[in-house]
N, C-alpha and C. Protein backbone atom coordinates (compact mmCIF):
# COMPACT_ATOMS: atom_id res chain seq x y z
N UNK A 1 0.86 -1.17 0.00
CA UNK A 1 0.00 0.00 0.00
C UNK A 1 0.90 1.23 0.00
N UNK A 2 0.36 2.22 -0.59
CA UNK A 2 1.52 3.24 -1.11
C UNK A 2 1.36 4.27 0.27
N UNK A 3 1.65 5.33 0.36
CA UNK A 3 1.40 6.15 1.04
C UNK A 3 0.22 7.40 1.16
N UNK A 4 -0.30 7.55 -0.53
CA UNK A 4 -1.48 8.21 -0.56
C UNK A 4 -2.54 7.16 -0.25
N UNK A 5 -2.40 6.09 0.07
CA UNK A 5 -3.70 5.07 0.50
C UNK A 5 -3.43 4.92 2.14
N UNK A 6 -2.55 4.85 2.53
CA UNK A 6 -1.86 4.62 4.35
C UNK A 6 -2.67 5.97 4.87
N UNK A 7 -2.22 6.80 4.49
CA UNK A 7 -2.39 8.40 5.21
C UNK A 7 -4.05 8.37 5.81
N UNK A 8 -5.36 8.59 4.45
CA UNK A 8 -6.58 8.78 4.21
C UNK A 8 -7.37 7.11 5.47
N UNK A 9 -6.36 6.34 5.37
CA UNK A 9 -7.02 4.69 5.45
C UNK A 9 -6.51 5.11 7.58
N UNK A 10 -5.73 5.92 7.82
CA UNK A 10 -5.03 5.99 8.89
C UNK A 10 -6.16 6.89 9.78
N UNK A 11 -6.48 8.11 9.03
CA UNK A 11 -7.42 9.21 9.81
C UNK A 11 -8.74 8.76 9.78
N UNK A 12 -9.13 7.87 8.66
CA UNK A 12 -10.71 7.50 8.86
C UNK A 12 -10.73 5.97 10.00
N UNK A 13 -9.40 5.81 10.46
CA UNK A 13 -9.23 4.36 11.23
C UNK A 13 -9.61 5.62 12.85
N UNK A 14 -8.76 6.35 12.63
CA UNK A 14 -9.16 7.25 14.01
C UNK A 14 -10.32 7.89 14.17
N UNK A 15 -11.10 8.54 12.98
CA UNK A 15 -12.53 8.82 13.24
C UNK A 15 -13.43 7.68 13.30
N UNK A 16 -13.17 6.23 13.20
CA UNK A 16 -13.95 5.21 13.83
C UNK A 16 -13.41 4.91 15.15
N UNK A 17 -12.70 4.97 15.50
CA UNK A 17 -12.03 4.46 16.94
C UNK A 17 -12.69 5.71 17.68
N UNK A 18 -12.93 6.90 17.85
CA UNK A 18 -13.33 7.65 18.01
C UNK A 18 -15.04 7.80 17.94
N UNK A 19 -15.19 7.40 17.08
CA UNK A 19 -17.25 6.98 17.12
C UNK A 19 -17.52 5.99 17.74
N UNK A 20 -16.64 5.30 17.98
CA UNK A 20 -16.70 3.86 18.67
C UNK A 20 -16.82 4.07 20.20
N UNK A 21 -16.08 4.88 20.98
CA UNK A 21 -15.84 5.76 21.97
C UNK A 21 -16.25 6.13 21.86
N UNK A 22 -17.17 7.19 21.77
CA UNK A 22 -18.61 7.91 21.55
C UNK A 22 -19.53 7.08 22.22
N UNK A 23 -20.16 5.76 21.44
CA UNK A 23 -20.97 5.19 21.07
C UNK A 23 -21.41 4.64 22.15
N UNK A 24 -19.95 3.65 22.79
CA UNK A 24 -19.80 3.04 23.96
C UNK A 24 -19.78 3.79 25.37
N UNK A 25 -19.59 4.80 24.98
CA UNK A 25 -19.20 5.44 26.55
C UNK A 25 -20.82 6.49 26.83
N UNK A 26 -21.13 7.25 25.83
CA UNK A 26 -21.91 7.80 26.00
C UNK A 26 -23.55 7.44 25.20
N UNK A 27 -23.69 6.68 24.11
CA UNK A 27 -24.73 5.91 23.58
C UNK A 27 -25.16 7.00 22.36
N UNK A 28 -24.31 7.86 22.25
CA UNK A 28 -24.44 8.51 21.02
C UNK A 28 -24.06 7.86 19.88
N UNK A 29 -25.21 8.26 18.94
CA UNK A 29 -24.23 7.83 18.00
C UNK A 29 -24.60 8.74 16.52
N UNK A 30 -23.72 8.95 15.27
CA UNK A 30 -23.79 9.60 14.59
C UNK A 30 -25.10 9.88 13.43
N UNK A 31 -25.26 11.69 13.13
CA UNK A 31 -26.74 11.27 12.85
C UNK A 31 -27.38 10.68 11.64
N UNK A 32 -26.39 10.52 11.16
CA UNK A 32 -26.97 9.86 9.91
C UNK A 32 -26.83 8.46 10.00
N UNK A 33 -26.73 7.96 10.90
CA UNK A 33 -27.16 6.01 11.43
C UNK A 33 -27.87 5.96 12.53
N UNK A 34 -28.24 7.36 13.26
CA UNK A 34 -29.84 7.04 14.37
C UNK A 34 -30.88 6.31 14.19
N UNK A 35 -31.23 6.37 12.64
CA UNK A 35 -32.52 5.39 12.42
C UNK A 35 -32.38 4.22 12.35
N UNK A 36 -31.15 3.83 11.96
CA UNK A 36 -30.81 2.44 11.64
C UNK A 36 -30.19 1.44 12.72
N UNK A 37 -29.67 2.32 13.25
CA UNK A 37 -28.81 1.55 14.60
C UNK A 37 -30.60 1.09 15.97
N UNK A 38 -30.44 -0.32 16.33
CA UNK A 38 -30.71 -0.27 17.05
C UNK A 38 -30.29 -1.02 18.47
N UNK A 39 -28.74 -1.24 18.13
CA UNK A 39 -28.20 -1.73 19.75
C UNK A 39 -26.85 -1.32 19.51
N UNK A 40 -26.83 -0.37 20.48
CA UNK A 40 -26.16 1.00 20.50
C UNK A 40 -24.48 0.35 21.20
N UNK A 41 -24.67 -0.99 21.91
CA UNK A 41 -23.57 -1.36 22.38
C UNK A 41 -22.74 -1.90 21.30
N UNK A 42 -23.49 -3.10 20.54
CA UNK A 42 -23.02 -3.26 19.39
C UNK A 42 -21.89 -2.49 18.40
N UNK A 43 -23.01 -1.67 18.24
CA UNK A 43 -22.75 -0.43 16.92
C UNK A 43 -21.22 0.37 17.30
N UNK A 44 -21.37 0.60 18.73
CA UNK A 44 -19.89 0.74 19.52
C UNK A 44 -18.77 0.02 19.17
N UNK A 45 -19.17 -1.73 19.51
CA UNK A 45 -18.18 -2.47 19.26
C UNK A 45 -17.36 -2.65 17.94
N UNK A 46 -18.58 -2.38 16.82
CA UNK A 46 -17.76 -2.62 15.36
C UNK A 46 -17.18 -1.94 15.34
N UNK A 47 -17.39 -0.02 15.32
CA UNK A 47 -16.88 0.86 15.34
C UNK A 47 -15.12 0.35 15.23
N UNK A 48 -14.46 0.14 16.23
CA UNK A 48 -13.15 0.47 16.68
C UNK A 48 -13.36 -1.25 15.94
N UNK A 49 -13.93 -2.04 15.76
CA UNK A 49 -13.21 -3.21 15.02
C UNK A 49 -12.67 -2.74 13.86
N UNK A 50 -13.57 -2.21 12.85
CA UNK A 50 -12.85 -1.97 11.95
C UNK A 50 -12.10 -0.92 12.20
N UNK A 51 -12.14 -0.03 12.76
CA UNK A 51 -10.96 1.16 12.74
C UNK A 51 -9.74 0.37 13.32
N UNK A 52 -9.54 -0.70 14.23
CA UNK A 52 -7.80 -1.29 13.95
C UNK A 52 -8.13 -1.93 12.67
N UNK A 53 -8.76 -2.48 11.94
CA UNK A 53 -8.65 -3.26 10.95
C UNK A 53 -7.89 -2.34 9.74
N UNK A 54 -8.59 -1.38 9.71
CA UNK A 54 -8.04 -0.31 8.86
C UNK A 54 -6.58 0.21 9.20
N UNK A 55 -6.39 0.27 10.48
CA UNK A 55 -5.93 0.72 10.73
C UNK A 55 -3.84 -0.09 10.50
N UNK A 56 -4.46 -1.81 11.09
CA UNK A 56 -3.74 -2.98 10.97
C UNK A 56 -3.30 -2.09 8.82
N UNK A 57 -4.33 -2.08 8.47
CA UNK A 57 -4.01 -2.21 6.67
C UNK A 57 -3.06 -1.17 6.40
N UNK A 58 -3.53 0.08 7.28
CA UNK A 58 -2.57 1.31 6.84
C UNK A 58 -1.35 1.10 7.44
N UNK A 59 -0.83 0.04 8.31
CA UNK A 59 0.26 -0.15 8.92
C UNK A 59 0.87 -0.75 7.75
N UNK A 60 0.57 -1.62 6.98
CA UNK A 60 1.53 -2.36 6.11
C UNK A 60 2.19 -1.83 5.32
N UNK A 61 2.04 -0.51 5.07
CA UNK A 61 3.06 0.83 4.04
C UNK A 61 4.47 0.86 4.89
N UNK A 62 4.59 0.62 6.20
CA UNK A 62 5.60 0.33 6.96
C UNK A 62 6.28 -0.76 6.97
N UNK A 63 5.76 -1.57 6.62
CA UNK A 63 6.38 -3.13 6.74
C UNK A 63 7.10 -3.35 5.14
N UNK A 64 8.73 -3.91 5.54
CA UNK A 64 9.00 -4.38 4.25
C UNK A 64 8.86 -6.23 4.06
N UNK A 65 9.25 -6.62 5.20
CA UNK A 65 8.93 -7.77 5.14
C UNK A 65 8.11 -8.34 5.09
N UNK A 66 8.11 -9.28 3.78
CA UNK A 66 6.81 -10.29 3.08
C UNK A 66 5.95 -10.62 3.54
N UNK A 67 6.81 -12.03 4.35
CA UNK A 67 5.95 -12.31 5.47
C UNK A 67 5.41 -12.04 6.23
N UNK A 68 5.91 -10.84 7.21
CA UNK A 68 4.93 -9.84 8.21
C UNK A 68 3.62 -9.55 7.60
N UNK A 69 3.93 -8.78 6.62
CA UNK A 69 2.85 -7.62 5.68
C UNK A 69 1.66 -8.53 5.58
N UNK A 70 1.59 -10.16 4.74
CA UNK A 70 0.93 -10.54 4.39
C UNK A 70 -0.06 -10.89 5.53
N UNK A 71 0.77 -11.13 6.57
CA UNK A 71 -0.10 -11.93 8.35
C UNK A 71 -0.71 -10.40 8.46
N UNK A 72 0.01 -9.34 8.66
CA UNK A 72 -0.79 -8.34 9.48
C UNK A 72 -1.99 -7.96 8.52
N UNK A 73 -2.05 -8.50 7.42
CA UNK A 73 -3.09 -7.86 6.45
C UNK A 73 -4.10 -8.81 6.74
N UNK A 74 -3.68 -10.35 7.08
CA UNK A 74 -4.86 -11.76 7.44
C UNK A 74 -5.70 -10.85 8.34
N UNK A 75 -4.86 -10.31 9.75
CA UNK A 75 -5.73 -10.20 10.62
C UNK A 75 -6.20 -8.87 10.63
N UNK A 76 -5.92 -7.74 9.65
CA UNK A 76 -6.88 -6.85 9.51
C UNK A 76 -7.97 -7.14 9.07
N UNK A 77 -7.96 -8.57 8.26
CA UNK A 77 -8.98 -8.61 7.09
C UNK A 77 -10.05 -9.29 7.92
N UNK A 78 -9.64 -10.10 8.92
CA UNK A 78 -10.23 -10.61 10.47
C UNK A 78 -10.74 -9.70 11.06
N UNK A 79 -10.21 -8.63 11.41
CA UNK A 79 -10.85 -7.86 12.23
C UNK A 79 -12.12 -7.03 11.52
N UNK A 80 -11.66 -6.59 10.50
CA UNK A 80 -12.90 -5.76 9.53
C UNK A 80 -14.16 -7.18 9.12
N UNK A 81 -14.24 -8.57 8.92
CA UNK A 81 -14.70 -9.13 9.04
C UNK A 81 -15.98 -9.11 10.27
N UNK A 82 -14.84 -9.31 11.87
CA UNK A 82 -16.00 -9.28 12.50
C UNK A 82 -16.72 -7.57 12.99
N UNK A 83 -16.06 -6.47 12.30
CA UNK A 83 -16.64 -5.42 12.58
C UNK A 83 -17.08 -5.20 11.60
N UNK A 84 -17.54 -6.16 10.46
CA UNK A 84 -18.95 -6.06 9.77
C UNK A 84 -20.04 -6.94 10.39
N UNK A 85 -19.75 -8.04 10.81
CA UNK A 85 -21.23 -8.72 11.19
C UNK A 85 -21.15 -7.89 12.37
N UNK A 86 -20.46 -7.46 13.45
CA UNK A 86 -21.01 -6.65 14.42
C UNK A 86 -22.09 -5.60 14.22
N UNK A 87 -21.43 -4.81 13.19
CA UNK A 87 -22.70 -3.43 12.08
C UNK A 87 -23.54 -4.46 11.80
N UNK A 88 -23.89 -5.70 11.27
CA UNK A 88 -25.22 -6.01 10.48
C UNK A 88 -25.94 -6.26 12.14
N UNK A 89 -25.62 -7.07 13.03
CA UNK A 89 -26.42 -7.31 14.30
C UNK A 89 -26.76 -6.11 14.88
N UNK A 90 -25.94 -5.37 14.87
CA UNK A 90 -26.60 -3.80 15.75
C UNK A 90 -27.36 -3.19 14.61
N UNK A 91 -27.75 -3.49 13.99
CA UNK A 91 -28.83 -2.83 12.33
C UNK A 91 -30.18 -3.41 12.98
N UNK A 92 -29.89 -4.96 13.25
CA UNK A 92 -31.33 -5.67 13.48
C UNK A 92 -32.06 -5.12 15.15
N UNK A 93 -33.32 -5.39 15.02
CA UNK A 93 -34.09 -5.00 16.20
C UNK A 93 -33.86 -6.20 17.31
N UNK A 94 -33.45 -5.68 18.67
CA UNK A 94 -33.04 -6.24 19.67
C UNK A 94 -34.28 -7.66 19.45
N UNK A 95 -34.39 -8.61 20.52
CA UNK A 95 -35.00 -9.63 20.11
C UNK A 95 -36.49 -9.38 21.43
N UNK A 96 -35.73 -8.75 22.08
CA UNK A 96 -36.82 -8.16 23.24
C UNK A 96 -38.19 -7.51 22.79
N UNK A 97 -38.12 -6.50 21.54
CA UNK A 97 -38.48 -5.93 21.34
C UNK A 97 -39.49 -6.31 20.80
């Protein structure tokens, strides 16, 4: 990954780690996913999944070695994995409800 992809992939990893913290600490969450979100703990948790995931990806512009690069990219691709089904479960209506 070059460096105009690291940089952009680096600050939107911190404005999710940051909504994520939001989300979790105070139950806010941003307004253009109020309608959609409905388990606010959830929606927290993906948050910062994918922001290391992204974050794991924008690291590999640092790495020269092969082998490293390719593992740290497995488990970004792991982590953005489960901080998508985390987003699809906090989408659905609690079961209480």
């Amino acid at each position: 990954m070059s460096w105009c992809l690291a940089l952009p992939s680096a600050v939107f990893a911190a404005l999710l780690l940051a909504g994520g913290a939001a989300a979790l600490r105070s139950g806010r969450v941003v307004p253009w996913q109020r309608g959609h979100v409905h388990r606010i703990r959830l929606f927290g948790g993906a948050e910062p999944a994918m922001g290391s995931a992204l974050a794991l990806q924008a690291s590999t512009a640092l790495l020269h070695d092969r082998g490293t690069d390719s593992t740290v990219r497995l488990i970004g691709l792991g982590c953005l994995l489960v901080g998508l089904a985390l987003l699809v479960v906090s989408q659905r209506p609690s079961p209480e409800r």
